[in-house]
N, C-alpha and C. Protein backbone atom coordinates (compact mmCIF):
# COMPACT_ATOMS: atom_id res chain seq x y z
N UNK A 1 0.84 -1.17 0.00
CA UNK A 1 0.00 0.00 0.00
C UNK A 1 0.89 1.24 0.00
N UNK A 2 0.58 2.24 -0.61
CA UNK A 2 1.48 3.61 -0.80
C UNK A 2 1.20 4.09 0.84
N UNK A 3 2.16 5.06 0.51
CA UNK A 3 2.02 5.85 2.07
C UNK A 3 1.86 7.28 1.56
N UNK A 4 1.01 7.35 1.11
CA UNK A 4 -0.15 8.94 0.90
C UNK A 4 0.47 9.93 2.51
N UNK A 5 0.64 10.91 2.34
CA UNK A 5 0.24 12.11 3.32
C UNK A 5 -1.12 12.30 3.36
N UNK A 6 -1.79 13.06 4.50
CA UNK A 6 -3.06 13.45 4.98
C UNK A 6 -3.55 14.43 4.50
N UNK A 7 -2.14 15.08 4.57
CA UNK A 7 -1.85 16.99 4.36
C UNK A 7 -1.43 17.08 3.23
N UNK A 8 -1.52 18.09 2.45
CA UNK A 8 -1.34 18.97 0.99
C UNK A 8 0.58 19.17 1.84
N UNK A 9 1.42 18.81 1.43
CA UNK A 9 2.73 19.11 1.47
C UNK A 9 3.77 19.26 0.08
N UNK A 10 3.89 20.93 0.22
CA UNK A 10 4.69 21.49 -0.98
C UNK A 10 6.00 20.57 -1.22
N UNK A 11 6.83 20.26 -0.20
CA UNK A 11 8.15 19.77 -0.31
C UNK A 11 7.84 17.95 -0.96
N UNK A 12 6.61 17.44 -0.26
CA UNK A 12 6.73 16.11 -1.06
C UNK A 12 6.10 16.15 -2.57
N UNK A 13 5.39 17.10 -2.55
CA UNK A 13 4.86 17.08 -3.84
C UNK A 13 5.96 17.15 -4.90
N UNK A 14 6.90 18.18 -4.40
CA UNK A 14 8.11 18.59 -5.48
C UNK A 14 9.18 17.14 -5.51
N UNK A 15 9.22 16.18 -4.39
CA UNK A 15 9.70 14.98 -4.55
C UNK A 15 8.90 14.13 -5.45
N UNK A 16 7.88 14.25 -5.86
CA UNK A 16 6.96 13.13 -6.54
C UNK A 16 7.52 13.63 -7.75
N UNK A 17 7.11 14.92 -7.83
CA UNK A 17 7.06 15.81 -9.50
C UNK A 17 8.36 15.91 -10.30
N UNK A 18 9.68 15.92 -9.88
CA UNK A 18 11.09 16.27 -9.83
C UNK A 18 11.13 15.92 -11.13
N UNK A 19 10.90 14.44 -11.68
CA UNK A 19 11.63 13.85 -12.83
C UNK A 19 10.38 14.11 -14.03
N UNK A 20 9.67 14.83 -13.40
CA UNK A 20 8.50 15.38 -14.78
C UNK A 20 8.98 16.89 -15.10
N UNK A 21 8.95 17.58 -14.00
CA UNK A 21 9.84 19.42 -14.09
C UNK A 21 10.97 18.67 -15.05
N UNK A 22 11.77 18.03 -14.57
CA UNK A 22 13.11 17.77 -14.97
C UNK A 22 12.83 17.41 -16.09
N UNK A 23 12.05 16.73 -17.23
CA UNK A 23 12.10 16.23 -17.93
C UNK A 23 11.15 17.60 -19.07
N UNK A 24 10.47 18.15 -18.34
CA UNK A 24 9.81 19.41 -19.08
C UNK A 24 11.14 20.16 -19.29
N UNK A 25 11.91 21.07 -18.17
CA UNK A 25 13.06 21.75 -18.52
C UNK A 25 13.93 21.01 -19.77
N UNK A 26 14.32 20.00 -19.64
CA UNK A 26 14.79 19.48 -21.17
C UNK A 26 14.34 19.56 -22.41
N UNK A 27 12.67 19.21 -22.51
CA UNK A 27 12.27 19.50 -23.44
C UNK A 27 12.48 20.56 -24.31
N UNK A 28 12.37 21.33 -23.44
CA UNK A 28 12.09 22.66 -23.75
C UNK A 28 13.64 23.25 -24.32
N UNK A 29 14.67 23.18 -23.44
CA UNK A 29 16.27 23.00 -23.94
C UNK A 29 16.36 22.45 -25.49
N UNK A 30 15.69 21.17 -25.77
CA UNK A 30 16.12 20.86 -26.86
C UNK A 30 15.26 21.59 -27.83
N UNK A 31 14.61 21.54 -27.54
CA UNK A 31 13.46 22.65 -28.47
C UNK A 31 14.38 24.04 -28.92
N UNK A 32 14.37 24.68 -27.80
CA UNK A 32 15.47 26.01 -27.71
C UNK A 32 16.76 25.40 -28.65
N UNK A 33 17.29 24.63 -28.44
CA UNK A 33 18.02 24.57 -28.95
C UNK A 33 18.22 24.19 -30.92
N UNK A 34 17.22 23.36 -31.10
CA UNK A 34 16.94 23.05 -32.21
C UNK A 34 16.88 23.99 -32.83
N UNK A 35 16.11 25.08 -32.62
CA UNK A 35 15.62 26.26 -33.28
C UNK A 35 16.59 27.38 -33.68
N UNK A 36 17.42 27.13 -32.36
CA UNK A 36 19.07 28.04 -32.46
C UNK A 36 19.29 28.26 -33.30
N UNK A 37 20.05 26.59 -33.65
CA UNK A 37 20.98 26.26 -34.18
C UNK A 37 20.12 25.94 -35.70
N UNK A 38 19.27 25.87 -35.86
CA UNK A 38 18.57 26.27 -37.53
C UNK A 38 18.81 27.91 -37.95
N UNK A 39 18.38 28.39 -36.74
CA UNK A 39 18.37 30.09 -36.92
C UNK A 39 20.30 30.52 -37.57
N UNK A 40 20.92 30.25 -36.62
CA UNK A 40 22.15 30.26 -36.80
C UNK A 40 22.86 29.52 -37.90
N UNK A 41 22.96 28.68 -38.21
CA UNK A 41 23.60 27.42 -39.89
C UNK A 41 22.48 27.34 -40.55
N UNK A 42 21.37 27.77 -40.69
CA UNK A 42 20.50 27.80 -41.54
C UNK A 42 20.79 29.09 -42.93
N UNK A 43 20.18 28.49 -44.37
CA UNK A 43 20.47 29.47 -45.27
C UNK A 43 20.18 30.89 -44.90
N UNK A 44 20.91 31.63 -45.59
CA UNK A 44 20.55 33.23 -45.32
C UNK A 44 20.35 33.60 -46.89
N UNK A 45 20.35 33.47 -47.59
CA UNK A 45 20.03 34.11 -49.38
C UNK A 45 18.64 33.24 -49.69
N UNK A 46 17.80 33.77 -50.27
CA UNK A 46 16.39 33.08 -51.05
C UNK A 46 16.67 33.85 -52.67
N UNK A 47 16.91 32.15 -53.35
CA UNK A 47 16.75 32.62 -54.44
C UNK A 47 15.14 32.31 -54.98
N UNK A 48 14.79 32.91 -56.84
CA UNK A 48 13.55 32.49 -57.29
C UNK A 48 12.83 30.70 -56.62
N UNK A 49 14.18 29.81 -56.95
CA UNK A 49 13.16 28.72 -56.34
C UNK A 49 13.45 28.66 -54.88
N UNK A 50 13.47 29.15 -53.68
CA UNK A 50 13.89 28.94 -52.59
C UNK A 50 11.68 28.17 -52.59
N UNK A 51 11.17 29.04 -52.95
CA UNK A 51 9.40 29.10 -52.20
C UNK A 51 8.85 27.98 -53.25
N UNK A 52 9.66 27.49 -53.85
CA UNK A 52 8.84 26.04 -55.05
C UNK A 52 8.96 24.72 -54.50
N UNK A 53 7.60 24.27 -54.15
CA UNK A 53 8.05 22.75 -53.57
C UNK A 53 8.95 21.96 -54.46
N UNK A 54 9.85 20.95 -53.94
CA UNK A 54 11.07 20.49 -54.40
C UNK A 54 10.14 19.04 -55.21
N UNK A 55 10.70 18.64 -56.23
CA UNK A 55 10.07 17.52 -57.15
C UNK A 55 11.41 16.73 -57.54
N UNK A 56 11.85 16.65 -56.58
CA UNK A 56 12.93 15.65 -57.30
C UNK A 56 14.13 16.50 -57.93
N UNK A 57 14.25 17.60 -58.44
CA UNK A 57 15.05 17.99 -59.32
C UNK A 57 14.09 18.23 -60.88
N UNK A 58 12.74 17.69 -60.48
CA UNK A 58 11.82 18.26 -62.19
C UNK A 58 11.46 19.27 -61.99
N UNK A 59 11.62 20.53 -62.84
CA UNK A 59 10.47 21.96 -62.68
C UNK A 59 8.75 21.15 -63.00
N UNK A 60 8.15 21.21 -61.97
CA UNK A 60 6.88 21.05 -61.41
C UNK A 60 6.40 21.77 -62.95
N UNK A 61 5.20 21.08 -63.23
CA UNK A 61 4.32 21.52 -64.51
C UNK A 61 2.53 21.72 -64.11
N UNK A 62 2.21 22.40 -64.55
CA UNK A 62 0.63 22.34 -64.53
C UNK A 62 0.55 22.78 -62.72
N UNK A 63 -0.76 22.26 -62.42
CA UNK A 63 -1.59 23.02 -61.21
C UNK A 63 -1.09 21.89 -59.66
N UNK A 64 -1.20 21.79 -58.88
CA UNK A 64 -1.04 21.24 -57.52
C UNK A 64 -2.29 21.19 -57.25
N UNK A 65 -3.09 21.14 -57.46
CA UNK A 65 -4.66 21.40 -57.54
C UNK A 65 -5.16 20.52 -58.09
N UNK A 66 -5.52 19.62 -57.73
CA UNK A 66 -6.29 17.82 -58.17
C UNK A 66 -7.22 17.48 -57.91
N UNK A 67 -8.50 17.64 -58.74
CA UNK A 67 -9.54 17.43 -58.22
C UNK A 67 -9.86 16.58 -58.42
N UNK A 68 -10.66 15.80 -57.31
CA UNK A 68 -11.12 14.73 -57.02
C UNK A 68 -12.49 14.17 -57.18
N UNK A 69 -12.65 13.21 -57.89
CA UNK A 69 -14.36 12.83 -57.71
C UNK A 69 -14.70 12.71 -56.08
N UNK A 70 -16.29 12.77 -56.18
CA UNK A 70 -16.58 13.07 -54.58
C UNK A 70 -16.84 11.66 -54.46
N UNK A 71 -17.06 10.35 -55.68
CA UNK A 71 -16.69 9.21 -55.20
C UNK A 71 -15.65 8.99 -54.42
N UNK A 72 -14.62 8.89 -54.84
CA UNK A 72 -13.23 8.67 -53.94
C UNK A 72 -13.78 9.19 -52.48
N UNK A 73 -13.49 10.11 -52.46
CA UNK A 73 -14.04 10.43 -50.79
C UNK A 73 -15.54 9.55 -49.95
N UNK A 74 -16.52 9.50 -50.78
CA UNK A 74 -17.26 8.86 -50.28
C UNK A 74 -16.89 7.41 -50.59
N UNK A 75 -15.81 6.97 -51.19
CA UNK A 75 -15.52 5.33 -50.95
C UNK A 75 -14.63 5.26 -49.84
N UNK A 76 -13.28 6.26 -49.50
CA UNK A 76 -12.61 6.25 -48.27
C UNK A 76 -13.52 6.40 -46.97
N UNK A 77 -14.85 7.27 -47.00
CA UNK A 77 -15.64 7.38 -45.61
C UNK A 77 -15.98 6.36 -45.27
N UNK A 78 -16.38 5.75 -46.26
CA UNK A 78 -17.16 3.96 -46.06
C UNK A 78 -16.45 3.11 -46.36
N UNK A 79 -14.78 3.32 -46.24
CA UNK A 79 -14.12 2.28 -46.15
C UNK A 79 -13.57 2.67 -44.35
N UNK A 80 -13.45 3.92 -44.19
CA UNK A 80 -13.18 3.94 -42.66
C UNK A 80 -14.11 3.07 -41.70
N UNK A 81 -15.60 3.50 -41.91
CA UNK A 81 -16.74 3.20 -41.27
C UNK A 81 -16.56 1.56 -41.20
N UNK A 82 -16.21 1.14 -42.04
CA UNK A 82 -16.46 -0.83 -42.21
C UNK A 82 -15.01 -1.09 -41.40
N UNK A 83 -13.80 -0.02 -42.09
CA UNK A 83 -12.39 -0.64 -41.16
C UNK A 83 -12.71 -0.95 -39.43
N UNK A 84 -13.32 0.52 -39.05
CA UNK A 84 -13.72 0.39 -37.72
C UNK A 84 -14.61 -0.37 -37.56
N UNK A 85 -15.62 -0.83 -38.29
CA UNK A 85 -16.29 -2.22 -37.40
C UNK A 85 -15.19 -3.19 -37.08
N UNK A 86 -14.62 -3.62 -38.20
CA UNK A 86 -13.16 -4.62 -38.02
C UNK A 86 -12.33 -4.36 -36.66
N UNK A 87 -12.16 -3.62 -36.28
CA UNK A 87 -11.70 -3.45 -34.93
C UNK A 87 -12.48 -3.81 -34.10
N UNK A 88 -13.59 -3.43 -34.21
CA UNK A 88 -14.38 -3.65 -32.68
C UNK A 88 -14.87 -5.37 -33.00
N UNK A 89 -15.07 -6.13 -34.18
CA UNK A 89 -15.35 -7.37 -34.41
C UNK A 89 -13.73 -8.20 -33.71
N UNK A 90 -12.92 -7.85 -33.98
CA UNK A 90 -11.56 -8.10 -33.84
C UNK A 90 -10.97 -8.33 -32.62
N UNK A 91 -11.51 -7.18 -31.93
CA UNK A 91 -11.83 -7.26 -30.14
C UNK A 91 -12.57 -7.71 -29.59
N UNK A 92 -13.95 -8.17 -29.97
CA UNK A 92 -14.99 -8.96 -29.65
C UNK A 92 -14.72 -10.92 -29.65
N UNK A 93 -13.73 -11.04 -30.90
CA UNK A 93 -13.07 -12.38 -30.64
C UNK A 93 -12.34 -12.85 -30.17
N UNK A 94 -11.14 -11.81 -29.90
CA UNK A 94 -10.58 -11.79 -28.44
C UNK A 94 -11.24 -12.62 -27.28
N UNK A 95 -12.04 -11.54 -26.93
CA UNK A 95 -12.85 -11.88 -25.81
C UNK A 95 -14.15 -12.65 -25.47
N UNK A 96 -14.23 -13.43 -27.09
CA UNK A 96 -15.20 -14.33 -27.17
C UNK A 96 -15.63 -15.19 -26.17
N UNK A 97 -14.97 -15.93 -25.32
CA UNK A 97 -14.95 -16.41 -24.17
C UNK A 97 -15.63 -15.99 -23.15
N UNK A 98 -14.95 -14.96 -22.84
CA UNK A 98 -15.31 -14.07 -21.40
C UNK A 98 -16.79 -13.38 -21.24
N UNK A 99 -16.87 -13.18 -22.83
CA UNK A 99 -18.86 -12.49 -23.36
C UNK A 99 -19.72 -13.50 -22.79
N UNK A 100 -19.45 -14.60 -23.67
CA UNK A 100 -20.27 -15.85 -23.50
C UNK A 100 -21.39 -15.76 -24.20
N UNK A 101 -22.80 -15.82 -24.02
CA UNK A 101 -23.75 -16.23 -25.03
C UNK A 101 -24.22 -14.26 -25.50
N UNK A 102 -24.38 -13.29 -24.25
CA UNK A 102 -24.58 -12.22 -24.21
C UNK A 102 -23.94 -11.29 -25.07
N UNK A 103 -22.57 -11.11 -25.51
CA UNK A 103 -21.38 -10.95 -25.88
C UNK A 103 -21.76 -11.35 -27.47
N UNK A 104 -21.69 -12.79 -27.59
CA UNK A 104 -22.64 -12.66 -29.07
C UNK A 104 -23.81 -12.55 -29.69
N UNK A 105 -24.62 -12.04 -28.47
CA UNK A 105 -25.63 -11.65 -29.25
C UNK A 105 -25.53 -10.07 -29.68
N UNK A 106 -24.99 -9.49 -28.88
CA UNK A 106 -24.36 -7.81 -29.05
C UNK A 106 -23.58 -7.84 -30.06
N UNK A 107 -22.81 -8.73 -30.78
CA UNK A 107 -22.07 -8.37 -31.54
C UNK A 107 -22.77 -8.85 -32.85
N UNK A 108 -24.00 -10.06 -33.20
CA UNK A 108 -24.66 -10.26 -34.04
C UNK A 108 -25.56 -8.85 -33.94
N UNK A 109 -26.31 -8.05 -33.20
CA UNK A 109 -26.98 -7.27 -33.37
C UNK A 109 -26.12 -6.05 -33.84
N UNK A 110 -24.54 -5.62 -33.88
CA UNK A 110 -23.92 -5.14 -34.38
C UNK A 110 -24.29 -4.92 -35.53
N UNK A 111 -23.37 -6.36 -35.93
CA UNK A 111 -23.37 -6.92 -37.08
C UNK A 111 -24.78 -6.71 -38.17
N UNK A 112 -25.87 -7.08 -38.02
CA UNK A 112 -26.82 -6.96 -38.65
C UNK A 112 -27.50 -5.38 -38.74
N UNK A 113 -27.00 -4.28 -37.99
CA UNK A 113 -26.86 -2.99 -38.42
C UNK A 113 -26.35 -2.27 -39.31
N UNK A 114 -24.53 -3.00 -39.21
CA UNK A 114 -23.86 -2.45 -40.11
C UNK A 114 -24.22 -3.08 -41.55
N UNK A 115 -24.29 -3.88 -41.68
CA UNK A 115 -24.98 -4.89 -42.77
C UNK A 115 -25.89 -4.20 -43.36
N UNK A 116 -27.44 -3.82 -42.45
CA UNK A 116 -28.36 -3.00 -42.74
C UNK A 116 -27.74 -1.95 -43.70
N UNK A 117 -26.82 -0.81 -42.91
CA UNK A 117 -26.09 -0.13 -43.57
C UNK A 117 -26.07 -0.08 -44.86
N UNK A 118 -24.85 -1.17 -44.99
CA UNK A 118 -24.30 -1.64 -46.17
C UNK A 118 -25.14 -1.94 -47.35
N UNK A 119 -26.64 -2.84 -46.63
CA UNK A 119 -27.37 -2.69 -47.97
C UNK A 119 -28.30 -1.25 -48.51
N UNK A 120 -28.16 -0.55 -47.23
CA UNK A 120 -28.94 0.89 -47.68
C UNK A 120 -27.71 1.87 -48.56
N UNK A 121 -26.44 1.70 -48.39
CA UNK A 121 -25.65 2.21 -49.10
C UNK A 121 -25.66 1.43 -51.01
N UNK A 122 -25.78 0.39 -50.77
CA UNK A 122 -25.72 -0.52 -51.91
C UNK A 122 -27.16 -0.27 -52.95
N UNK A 123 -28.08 0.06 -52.02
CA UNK A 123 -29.19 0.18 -52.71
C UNK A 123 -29.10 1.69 -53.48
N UNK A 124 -28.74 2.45 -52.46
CA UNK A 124 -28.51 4.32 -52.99
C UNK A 124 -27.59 4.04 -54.33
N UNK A 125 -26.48 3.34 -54.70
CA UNK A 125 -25.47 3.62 -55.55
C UNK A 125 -24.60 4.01 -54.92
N UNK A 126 -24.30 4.44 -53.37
CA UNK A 126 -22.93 5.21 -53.05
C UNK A 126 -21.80 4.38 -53.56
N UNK A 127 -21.52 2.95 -53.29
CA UNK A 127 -20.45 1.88 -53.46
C UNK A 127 -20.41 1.60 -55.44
N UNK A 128 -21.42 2.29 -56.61
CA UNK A 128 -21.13 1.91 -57.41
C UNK A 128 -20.11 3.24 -58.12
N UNK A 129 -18.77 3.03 -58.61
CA UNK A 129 -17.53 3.69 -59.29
C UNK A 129 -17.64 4.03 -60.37
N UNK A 130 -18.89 3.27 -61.18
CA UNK A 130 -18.67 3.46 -62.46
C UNK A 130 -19.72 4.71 -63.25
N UNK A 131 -20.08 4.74 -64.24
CA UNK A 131 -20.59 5.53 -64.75
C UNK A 131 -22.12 5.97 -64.70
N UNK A 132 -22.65 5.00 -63.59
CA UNK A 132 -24.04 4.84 -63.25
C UNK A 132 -24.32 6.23 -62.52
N UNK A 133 -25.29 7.50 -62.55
CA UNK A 133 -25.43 8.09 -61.74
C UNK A 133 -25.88 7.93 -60.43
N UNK A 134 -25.33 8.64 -59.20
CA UNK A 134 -26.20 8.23 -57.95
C UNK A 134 -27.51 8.38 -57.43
N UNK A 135 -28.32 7.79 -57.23
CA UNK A 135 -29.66 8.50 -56.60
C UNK A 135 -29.80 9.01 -55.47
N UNK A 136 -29.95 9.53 -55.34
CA UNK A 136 -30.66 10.75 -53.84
C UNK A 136 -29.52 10.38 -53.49
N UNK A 137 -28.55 10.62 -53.27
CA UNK A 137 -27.22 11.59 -52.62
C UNK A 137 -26.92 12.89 -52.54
């Protein structure tokens, strides 16, 4: 069992805290210091390309500006949404054991949500890529 004080005491507190101060003051040193020593051996002249993102050594052509179908994005949202069920399914078999009959029924009633989901997404068109337009999106 720890041996807690009763009383609010400044001097033990600063014994508990020592190697966190101590470890903040460093931080902060190397920080300071990092910054120095960029400030100091860091370039001093900007030529025309100093402000051009670097490509390898190719002069960069055309726009940085890529537009994207709003498919792509809506296939990454609903590939996050399904990754994260995979986690929590993933952790649920883990602990398949320890649930017992309760445990899978929570995770079948999961399951048959996200599913739900999946076929209300499937039915809209969100999941189709190709040239089909979407409905009510």
């Amino acid at each position: 069992m720890l041996n807690r004080p009763t009383q609010f005491d400044p001097a033990t507190l600063v014994q508990h805290l020592w190697p966190l101060i101590v470890y903040g003051f460093a931080v902060l040193a190397l920080i300071a210091l990092m910054l120095g020593l960029s400030y100091f051996l860091g370039q001093r002249r900007r030529d025309a390309a100093t402000d051009e993102p670097f490509e390898s050594g190719i002069v960069s052509q055309g726009s940085a500006h890529v537009r994207l179908s709003i498919n792509y994005y809506l296939v990454a949202i609903l590939f996050i949404v399904f990754d994260l069920e995979a986690i929590y399914l993933f952790s649920w078999a883990i602990t398949f054991r320890q649930t017992g009959l309760l445990g899978f029924i929570e995770a079948a009633i999961f399951i048959v949500i996200l599913l739900a989901g999946l076929i209300y997404l499937w039915r809209l068109g969100a999941l189709d890529w190709g040239g089909k337009q979407q409905r009510n999106l």
